[in-house]
C-alpha atoms as a PDB file:
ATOM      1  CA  UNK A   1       0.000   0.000   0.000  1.00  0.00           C
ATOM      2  CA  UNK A   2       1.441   3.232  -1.081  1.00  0.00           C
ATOM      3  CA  UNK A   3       0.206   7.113   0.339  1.00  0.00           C
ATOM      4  CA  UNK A   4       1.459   9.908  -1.671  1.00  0.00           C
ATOM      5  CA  UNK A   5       0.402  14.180  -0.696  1.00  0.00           C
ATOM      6  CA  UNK A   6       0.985  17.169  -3.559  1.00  0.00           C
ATOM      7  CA  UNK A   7       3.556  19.296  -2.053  1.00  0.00           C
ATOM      8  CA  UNK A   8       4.021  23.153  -2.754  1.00  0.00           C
ATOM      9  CA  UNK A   9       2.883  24.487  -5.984  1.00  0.00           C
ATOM     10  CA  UNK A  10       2.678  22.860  -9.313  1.00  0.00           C
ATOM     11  CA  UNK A  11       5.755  23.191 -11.609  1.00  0.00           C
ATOM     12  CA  UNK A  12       3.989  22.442 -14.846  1.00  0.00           C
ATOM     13  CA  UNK A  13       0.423  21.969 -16.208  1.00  0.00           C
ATOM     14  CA  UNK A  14       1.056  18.518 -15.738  1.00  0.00           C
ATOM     15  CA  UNK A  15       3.995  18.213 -12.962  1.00  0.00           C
ATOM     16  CA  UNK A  16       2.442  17.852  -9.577  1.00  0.00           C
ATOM     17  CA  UNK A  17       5.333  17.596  -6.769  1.00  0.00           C
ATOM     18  CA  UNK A  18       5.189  14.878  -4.438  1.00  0.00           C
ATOM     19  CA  UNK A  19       5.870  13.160  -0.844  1.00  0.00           C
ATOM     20  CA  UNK A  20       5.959   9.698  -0.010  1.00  0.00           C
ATOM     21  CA  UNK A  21       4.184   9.056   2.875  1.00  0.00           C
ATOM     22  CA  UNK A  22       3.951   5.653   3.018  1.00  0.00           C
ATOM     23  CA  UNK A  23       5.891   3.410   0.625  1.00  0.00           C
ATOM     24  CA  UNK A  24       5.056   0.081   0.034  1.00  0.00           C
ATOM     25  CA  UNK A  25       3.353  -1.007   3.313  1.00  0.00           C
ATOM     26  CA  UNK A  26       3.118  -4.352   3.717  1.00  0.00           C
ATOM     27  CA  UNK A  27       2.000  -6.214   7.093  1.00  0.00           C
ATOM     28  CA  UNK A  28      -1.595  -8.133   8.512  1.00  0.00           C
ATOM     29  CA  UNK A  29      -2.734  -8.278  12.274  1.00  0.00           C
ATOM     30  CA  UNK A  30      -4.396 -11.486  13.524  1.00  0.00           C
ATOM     31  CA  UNK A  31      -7.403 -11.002  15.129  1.00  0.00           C
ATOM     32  CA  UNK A  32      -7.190 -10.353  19.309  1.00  0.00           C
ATOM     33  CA  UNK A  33      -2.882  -9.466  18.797  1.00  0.00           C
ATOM     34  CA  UNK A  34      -2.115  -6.040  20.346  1.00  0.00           C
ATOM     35  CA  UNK A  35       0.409  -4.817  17.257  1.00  0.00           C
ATOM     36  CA  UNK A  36       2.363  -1.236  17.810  1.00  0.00           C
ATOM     37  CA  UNK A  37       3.251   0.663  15.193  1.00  0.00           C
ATOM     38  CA  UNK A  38       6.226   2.356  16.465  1.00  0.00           C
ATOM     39  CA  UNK A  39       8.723   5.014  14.490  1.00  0.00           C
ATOM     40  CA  UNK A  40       9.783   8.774  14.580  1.00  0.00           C
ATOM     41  CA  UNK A  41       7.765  11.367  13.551  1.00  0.00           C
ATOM     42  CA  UNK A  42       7.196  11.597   9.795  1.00  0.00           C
ATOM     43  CA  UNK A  43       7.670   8.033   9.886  1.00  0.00           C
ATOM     44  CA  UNK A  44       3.866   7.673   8.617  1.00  0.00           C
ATOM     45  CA  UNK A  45       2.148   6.142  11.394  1.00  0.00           C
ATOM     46  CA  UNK A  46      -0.345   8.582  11.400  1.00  0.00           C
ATOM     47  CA  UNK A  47      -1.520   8.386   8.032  1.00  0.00           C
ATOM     48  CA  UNK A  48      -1.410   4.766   8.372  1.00  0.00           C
ATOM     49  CA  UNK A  49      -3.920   4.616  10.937  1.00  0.00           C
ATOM     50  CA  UNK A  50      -5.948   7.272   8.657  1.00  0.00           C
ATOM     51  CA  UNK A  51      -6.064   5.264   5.955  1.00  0.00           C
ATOM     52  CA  UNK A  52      -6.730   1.910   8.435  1.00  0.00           C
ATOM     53  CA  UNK A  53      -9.980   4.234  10.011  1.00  0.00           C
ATOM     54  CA  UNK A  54     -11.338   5.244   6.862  1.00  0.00           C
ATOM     55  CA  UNK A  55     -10.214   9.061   7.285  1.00  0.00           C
ATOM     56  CA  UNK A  56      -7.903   8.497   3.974  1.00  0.00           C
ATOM     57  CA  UNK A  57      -7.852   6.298   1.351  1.00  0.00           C
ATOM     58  CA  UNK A  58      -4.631   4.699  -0.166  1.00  0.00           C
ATOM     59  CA  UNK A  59      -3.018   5.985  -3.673  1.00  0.00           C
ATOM     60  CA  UNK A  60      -2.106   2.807  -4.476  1.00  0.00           C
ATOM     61  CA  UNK A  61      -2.421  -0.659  -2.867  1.00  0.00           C
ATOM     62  CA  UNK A  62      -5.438  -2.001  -0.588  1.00  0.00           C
ATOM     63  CA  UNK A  63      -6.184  -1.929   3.027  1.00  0.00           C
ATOM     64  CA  UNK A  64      -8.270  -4.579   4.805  1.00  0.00           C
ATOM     65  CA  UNK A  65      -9.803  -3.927   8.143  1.00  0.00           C
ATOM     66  CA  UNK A  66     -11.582  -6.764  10.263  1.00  0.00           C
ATOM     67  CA  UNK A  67     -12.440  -8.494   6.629  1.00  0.00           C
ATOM     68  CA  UNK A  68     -13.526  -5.498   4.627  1.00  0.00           C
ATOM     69  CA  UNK A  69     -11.919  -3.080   2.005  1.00  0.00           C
ATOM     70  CA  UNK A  70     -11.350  -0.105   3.882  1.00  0.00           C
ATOM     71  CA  UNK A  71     -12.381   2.185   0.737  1.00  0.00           C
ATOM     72  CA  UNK A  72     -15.785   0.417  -1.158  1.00  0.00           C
ATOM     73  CA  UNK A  73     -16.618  -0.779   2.765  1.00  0.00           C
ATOM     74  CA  UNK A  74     -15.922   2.060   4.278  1.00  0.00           C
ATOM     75  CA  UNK A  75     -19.450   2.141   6.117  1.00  0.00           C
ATOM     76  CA  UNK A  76     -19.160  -1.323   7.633  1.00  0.00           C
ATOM     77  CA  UNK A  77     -15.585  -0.752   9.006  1.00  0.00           C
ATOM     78  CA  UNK A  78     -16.424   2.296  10.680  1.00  0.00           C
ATOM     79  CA  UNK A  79     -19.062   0.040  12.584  1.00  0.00           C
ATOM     80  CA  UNK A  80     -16.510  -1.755  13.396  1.00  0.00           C
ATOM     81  CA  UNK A  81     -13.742   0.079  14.590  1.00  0.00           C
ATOM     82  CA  UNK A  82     -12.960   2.875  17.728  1.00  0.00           C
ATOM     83  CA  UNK A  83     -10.270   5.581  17.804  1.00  0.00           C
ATOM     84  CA  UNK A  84      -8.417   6.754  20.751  1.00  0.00           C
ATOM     85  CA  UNK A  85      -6.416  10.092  20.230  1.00  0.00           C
ATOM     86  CA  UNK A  86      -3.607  11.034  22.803  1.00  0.00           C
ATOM     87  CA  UNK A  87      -4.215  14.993  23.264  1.00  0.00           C
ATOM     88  CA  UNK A  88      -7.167  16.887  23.364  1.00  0.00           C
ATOM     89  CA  UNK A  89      -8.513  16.332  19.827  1.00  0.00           C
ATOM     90  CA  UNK A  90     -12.056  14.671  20.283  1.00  0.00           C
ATOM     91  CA  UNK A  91     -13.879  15.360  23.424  1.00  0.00           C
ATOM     92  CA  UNK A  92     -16.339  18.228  24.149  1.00  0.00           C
ATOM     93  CA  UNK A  93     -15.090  20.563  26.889  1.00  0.00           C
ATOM     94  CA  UNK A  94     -18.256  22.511  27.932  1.00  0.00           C
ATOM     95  CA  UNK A  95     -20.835  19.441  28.453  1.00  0.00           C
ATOM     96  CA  UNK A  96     -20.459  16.309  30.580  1.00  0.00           C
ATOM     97  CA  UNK A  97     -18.326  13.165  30.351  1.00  0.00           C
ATOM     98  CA  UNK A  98     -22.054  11.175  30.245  1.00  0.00           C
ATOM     99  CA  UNK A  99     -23.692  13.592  27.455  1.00  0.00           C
ATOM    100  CA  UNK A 100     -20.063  13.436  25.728  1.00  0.00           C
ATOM    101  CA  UNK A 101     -20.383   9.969  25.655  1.00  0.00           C
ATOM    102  CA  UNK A 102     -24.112   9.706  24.341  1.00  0.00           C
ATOM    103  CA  UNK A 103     -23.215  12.360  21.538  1.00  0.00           C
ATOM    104  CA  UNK A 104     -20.731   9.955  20.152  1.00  0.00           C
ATOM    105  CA  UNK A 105     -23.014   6.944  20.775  1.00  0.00           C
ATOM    106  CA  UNK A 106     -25.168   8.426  18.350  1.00  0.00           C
ATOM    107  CA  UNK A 107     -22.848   8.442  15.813  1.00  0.00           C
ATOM    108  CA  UNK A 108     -22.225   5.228  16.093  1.00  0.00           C
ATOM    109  CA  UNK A 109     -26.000   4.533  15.894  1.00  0.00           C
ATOM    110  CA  UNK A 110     -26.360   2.778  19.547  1.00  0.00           C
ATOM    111  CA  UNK A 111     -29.875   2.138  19.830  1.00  0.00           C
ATOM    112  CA  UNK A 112     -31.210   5.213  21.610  1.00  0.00           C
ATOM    113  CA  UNK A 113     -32.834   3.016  24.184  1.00  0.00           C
ATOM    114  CA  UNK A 114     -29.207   1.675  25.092  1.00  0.00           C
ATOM    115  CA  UNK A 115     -27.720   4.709  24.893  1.00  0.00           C
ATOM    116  CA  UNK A 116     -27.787   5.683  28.732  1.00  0.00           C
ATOM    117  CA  UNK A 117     -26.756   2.086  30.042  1.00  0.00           C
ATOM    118  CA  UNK A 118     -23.778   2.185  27.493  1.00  0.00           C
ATOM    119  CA  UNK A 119     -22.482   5.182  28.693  1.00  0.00           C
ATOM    120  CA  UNK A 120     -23.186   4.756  32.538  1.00  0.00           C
ATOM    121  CA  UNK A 121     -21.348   1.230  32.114  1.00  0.00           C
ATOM    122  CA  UNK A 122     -18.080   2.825  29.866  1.00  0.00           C
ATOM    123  CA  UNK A 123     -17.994   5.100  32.810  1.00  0.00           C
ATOM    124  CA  UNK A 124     -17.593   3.147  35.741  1.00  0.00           C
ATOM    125  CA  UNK A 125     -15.491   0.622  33.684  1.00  0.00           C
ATOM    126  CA  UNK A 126     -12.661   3.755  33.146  1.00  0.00           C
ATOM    127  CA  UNK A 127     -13.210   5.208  36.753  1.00  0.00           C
ATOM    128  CA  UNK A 128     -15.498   8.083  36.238  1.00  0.00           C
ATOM    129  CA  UNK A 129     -18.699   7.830  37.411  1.00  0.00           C
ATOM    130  CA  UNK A 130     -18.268  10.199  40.268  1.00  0.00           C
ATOM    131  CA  UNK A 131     -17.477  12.885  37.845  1.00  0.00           C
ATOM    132  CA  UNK A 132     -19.391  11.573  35.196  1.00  0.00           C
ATOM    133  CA  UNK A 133     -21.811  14.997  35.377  1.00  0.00           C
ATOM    134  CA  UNK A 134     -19.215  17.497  35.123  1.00  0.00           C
ATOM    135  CA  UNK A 135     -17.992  19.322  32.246  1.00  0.00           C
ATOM    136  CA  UNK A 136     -14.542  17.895  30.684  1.00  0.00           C
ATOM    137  CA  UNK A 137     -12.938  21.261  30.800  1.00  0.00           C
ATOM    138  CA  UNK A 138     -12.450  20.455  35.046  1.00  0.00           C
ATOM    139  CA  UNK A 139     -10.519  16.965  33.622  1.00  0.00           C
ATOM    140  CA  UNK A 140      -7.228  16.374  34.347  1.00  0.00           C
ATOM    141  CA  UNK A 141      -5.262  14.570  31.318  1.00  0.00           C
ATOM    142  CA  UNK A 142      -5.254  11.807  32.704  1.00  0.00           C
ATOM    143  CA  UNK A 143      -8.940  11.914  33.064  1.00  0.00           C
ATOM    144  CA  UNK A 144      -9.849  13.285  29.768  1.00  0.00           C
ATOM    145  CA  UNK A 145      -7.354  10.253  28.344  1.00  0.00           C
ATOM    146  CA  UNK A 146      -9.939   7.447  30.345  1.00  0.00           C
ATOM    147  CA  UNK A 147     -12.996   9.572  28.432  1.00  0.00           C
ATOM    148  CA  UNK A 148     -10.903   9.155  25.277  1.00  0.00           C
ATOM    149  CA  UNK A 149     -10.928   5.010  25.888  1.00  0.00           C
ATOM    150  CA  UNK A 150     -14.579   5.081  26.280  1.00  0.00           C
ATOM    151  CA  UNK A 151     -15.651   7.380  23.765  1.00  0.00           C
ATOM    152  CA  UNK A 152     -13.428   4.889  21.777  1.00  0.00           C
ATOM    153  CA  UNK A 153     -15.654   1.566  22.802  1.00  0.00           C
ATOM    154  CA  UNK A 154     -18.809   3.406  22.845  1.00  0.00           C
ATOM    155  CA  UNK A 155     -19.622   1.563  19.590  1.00  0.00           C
ATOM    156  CA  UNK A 156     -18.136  -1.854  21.002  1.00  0.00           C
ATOM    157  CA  UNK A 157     -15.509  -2.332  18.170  1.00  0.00           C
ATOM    158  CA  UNK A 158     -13.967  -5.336  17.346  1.00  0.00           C
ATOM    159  CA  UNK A 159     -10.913  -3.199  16.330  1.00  0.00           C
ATOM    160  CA  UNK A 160      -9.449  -0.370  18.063  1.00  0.00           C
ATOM    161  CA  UNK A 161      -6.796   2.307  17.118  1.00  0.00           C
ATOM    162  CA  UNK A 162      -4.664   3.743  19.802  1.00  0.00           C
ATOM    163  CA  UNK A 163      -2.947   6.731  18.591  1.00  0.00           C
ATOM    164  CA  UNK A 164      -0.317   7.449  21.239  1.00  0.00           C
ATOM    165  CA  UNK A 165      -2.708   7.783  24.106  1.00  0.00           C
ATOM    166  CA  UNK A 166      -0.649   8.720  26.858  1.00  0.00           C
ATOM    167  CA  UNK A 167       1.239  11.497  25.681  1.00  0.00           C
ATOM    168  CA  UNK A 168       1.564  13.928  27.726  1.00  0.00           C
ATOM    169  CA  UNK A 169      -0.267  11.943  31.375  1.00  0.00           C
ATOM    170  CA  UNK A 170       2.064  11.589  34.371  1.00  0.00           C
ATOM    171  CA  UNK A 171       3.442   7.961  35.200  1.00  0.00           C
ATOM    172  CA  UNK A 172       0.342   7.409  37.448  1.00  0.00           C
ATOM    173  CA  UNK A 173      -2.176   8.132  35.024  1.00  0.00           C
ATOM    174  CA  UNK A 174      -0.037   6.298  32.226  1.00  0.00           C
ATOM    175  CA  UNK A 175      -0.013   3.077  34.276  1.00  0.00           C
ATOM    176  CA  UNK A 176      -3.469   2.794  34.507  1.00  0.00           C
ATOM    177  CA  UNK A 177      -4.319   3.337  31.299  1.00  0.00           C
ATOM    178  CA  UNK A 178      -2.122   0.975  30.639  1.00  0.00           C
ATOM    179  CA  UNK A 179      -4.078  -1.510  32.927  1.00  0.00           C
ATOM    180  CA  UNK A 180      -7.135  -0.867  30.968  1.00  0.00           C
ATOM    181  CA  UNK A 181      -5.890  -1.297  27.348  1.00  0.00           C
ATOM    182  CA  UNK A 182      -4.356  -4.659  29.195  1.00  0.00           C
ATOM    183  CA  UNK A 183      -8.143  -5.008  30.415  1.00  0.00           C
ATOM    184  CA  UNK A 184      -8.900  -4.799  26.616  1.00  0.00           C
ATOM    185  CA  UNK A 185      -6.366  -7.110  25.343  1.00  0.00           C
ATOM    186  CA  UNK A 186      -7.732 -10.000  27.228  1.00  0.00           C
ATOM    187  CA  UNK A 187     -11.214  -9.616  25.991  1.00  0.00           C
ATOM    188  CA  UNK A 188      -9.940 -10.699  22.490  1.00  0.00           C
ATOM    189  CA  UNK A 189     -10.079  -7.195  20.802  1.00  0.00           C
ATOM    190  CA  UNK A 190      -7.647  -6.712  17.981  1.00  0.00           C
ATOM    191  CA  UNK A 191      -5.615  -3.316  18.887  1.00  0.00           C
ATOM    192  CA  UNK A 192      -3.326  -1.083  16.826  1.00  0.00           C
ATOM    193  CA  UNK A 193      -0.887   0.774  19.136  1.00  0.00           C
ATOM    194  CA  UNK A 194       1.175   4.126  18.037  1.00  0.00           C
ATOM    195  CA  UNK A 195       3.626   5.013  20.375  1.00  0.00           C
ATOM    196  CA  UNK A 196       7.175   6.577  20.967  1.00  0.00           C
ATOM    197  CA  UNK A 197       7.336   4.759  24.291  1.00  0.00           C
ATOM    198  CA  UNK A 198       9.347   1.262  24.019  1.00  0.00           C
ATOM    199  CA  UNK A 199       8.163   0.631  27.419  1.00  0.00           C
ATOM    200  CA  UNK A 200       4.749   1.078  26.417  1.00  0.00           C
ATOM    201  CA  UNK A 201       5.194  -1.275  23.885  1.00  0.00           C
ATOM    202  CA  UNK A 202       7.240  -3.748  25.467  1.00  0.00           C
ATOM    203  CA  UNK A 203       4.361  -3.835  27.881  1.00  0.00           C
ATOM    204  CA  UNK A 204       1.322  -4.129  25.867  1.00  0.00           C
ATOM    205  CA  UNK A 205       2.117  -5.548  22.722  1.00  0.00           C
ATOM    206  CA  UNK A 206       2.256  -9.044  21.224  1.00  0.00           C
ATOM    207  CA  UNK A 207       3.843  -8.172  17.973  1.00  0.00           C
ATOM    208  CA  UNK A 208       5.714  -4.446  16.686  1.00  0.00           C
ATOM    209  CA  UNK A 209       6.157  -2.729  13.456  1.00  0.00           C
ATOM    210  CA  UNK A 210       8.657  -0.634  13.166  1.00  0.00           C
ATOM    211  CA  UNK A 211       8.530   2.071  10.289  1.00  0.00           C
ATOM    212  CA  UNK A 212      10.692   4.627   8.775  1.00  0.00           C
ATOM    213  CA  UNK A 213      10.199   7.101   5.961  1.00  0.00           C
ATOM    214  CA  UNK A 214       7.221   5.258   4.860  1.00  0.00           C
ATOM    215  CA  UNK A 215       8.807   2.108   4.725  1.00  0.00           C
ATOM    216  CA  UNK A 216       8.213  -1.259   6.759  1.00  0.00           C
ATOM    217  CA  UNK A 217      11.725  -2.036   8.541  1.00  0.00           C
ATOM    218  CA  UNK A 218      10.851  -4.930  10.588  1.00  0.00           C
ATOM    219  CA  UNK A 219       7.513  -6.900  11.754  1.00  0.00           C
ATOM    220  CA  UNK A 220       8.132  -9.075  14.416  1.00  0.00           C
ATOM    221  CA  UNK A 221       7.311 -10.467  18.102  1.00  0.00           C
ATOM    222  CA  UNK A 222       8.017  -8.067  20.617  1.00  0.00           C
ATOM    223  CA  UNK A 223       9.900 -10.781  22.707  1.00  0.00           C
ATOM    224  CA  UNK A 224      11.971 -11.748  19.594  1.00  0.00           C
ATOM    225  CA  UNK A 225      12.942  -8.796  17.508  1.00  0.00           C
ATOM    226  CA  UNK A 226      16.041  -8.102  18.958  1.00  0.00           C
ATOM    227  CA  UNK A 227      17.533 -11.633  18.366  1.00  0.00           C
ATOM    228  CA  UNK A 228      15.766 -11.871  14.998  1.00  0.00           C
ATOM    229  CA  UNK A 229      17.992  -8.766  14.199  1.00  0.00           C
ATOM    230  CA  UNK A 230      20.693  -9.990  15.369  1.00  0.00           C
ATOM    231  CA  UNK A 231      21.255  -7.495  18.185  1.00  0.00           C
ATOM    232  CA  UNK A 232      23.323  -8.676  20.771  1.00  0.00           C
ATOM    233  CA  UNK A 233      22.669  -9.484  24.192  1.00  0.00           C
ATOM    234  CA  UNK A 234      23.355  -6.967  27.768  1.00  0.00           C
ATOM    235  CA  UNK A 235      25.344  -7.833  30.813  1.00  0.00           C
ATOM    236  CA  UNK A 236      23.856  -6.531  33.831  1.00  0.00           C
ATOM    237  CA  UNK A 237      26.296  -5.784  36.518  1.00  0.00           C
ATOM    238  CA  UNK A 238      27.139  -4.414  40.264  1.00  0.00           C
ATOM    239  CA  UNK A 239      30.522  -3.564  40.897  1.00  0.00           C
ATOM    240  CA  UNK A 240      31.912  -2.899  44.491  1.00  0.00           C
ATOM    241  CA  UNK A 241      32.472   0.993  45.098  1.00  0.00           C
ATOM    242  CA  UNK A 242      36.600   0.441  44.932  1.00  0.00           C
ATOM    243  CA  UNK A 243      36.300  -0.907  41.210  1.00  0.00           C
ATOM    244  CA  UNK A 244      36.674   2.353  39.310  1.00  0.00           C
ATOM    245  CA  UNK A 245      39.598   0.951  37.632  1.00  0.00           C
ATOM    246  CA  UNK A 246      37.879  -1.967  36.565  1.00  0.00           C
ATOM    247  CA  UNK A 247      35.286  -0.363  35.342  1.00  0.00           C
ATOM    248  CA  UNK A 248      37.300   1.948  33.284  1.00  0.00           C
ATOM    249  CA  UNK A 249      39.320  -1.329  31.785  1.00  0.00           C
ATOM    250  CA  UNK A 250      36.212  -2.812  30.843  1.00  0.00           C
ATOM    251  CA  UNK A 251      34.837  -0.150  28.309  1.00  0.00           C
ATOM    252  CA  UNK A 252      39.099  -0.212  26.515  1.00  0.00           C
ATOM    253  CA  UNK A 253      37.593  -4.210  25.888  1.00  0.00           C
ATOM    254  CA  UNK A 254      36.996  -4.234  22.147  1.00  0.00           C
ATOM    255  CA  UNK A 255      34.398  -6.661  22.852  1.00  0.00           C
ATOM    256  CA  UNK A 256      32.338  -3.636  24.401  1.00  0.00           C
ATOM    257  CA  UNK A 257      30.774  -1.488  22.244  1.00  0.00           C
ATOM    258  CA  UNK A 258      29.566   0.398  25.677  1.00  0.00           C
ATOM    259  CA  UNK A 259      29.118   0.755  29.340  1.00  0.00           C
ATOM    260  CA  UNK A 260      25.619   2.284  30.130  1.00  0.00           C
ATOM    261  CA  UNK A 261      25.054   3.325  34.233  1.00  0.00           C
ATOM    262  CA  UNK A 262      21.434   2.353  35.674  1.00  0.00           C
ATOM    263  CA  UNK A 263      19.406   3.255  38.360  1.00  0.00           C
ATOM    264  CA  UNK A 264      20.854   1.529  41.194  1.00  0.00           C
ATOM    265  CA  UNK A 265      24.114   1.971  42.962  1.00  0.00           C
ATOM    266  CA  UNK A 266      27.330   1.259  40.782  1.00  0.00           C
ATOM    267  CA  UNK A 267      25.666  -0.913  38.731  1.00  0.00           C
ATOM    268  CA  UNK A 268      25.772  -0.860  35.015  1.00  0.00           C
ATOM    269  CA  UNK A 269      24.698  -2.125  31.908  1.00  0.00           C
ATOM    270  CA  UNK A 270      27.521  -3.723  29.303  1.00  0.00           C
ATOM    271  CA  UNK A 271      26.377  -3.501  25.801  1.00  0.00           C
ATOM    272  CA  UNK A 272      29.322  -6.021  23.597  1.00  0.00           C
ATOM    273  CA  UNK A 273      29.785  -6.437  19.874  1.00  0.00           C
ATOM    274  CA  UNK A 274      29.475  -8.303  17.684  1.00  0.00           C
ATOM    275  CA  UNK A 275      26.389 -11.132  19.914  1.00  0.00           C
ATOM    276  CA  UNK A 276      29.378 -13.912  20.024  1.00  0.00           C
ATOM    277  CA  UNK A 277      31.411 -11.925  22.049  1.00  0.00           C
ATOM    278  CA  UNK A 278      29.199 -12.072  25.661  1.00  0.00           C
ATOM    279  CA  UNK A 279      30.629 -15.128  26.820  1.00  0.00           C
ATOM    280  CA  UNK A 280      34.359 -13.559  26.615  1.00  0.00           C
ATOM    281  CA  UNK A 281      33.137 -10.501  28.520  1.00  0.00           C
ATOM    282  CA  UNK A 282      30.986 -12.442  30.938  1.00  0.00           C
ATOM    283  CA  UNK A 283      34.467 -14.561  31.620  1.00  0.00           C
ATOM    284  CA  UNK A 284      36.324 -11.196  31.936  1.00  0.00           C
ATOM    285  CA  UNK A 285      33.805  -9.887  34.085  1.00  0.00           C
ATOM    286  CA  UNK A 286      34.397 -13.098  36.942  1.00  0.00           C
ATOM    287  CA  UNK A 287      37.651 -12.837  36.765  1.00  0.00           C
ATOM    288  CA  UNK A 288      37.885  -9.379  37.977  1.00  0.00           C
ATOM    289  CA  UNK A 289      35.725  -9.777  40.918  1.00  0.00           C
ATOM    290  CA  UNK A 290      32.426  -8.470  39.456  1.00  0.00           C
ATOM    291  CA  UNK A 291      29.738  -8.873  42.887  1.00  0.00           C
ATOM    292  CA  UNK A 292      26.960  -9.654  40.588  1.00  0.00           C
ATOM    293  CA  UNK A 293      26.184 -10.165  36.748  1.00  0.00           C
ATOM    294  CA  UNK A 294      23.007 -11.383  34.767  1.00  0.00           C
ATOM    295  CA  UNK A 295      22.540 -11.452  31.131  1.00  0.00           C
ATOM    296  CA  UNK A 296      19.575 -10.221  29.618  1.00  0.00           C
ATOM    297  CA  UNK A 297      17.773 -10.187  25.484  1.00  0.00           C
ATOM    298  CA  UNK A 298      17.753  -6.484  24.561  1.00  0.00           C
ATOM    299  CA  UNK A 299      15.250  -4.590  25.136  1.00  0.00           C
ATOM    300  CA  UNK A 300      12.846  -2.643  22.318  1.00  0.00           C
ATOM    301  CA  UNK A 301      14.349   0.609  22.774  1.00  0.00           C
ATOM    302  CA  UNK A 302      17.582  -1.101  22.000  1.00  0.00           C
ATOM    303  CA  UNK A 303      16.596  -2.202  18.845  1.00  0.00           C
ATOM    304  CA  UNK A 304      14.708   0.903  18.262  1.00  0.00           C
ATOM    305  CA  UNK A 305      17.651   3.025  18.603  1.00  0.00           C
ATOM    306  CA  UNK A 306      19.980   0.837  16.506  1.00  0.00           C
ATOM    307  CA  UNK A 307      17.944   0.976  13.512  1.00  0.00           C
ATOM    308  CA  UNK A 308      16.193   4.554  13.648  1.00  0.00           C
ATOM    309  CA  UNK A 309      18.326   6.035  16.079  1.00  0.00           C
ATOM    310  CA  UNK A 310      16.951   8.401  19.169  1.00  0.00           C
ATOM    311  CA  UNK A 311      14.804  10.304  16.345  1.00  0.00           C
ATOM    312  CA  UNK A 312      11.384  11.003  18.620  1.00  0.00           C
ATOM    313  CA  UNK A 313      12.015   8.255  21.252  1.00  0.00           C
ATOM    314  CA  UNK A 314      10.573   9.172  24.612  1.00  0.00           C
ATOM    315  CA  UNK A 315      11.342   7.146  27.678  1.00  0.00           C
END
């Protein structure tokens, strides 16, 4: 599937400048997987998910959503599927979380008799019946982000777009979230995550796309891509306070590509090169006293970085 825009003004009568926004897009979802579509901005997530909801159709190519052609079904997909924006963009400030919830219910043709159950029941499933009465504008984000959800099941999809939902919350109001799209994922729903954060990701997703400039890079498990790419493993390690000078010996190794510092008290994280080379560091690392050492698969962000780079990553 290909997505090209005009750009600027037209050079000739017939000469209409162009930008690639997606380029050849290949990749399916099984039904019930939680898949993120993760990349930088400009990658084209966005207008992938467009085109996936119905909001644009492709220049080239064809898009299938839960069995039908996103462009000459477009009316039964949309009965199918629920959006959840991160940000501000689709929620009425001035009127209630409940009539919020019933405006969009219409939309999605609930049957008017239903209407009042659905949205009492989306509300105390996201935590807001006790404010379910007051205008959105009093919302915190975190608040307005759990409307978001249920606007975004008020029509009881069978597919539903997350388009990075918790930008901008605090970690509190992330990890629930979280807890709910994980709430989600066990009902069987088939969800389509956008996100810059790995963790995110790592967290909630079965499978990961990663994209650049339009273009597919890599479609795999989320437990797996890093070995699939060949990326190699970390050494996780606690050195005693004295062992400056082995810690300065180990990043000279030329089996270390490099020495990251974590969280906790002189410990560190050894990143080696090329994957074949962690059992001569590990070996290194006992001989010169290390008091602890575990080795771990790398981690999304990892992979993320070595094939983007930090373009747009948030952690």
């Amino acid at each position: 599937m290909c997505r090209t825009f005009s750009k600027g003004k037209r050079l000739r009568r017939t000469e209409h400048p162009t930008v690639t926004a997606l380029d050849r897009v290949s990749f399916s979802v099984p039904t019930g997987e939680t898949h993120g579509i993760l990349g930088p901005n400009g990658a084209g997530k966005t207008t992938l998910i467009k085109i996936l909801s119905t909001m644009l159709v492709p220049t080239s190519g064809r898009a299938v959503v839960a069995g039908h052609d996103v462009v000459s079904q477009t009316d039964v997909v949309r009965r199918r599927i629920g959006m959840v924006f991160g940000g501000d963009r689709g929620l009425y400030d001035r009127i209630s979380a409940r009539q919020n919830l019933a405006f969009w219910a219409t939309l999605y043709r609930v049957d008017p008799r239903r209407v009042d159950a659905r949205a009492a029941m989306l509300l105390e499933r996201v935590g807001l019946t006790d404010r379910a009465d007051e205008p959105v504008e009093r919302f915190s984000r975190g608040m307005r982000q759990r409307l978001h959800l249920a606007r975004g099941l008020v029509g009881d999809p069978s597919v539903l777009f997350l388009d990075e939902p918790t930008v901008g919350m605090d970690p509190v109001a992330a990890r629930e979230f979280r807890s709910l799209v994980g709430e989600l994922r066990a009902e069987g729903r088939t969800i389509l995550l956008t996100t810059h954060d790995m963790g995110e990701a790592e967290a909630l997703c079965d499978r990961v796309t990663l994209v650049d400039h339009g273009r597919v890079l890599v479609t795999e498990n989320t437990a797996d891509v890093g070995r699939t790419l060949g990326e190699p493993q970390g050494i996780d390690i606690v050195l005693a306070p004295h062992q400056s000078e082995t810690l300065e010996s180990l990043s000279k190794l030329p089996e270390v590509r490099s020495v990251e510092r974590l969280s906790g008290a002189h410990a560190f994280r050894v990143h080696t090169e090329p994957p074949a080379s962690v059992e001569t560091v590990m070996r290194w690392l006992v001989d010169h006293g290390v008091l602890s050492l575990q080795v771990r698969p790398p981690t999304l962000e990892e992979v993320y970085v070595r094939l983007i780079g930090k373009r747009g990553l948030t952690v």
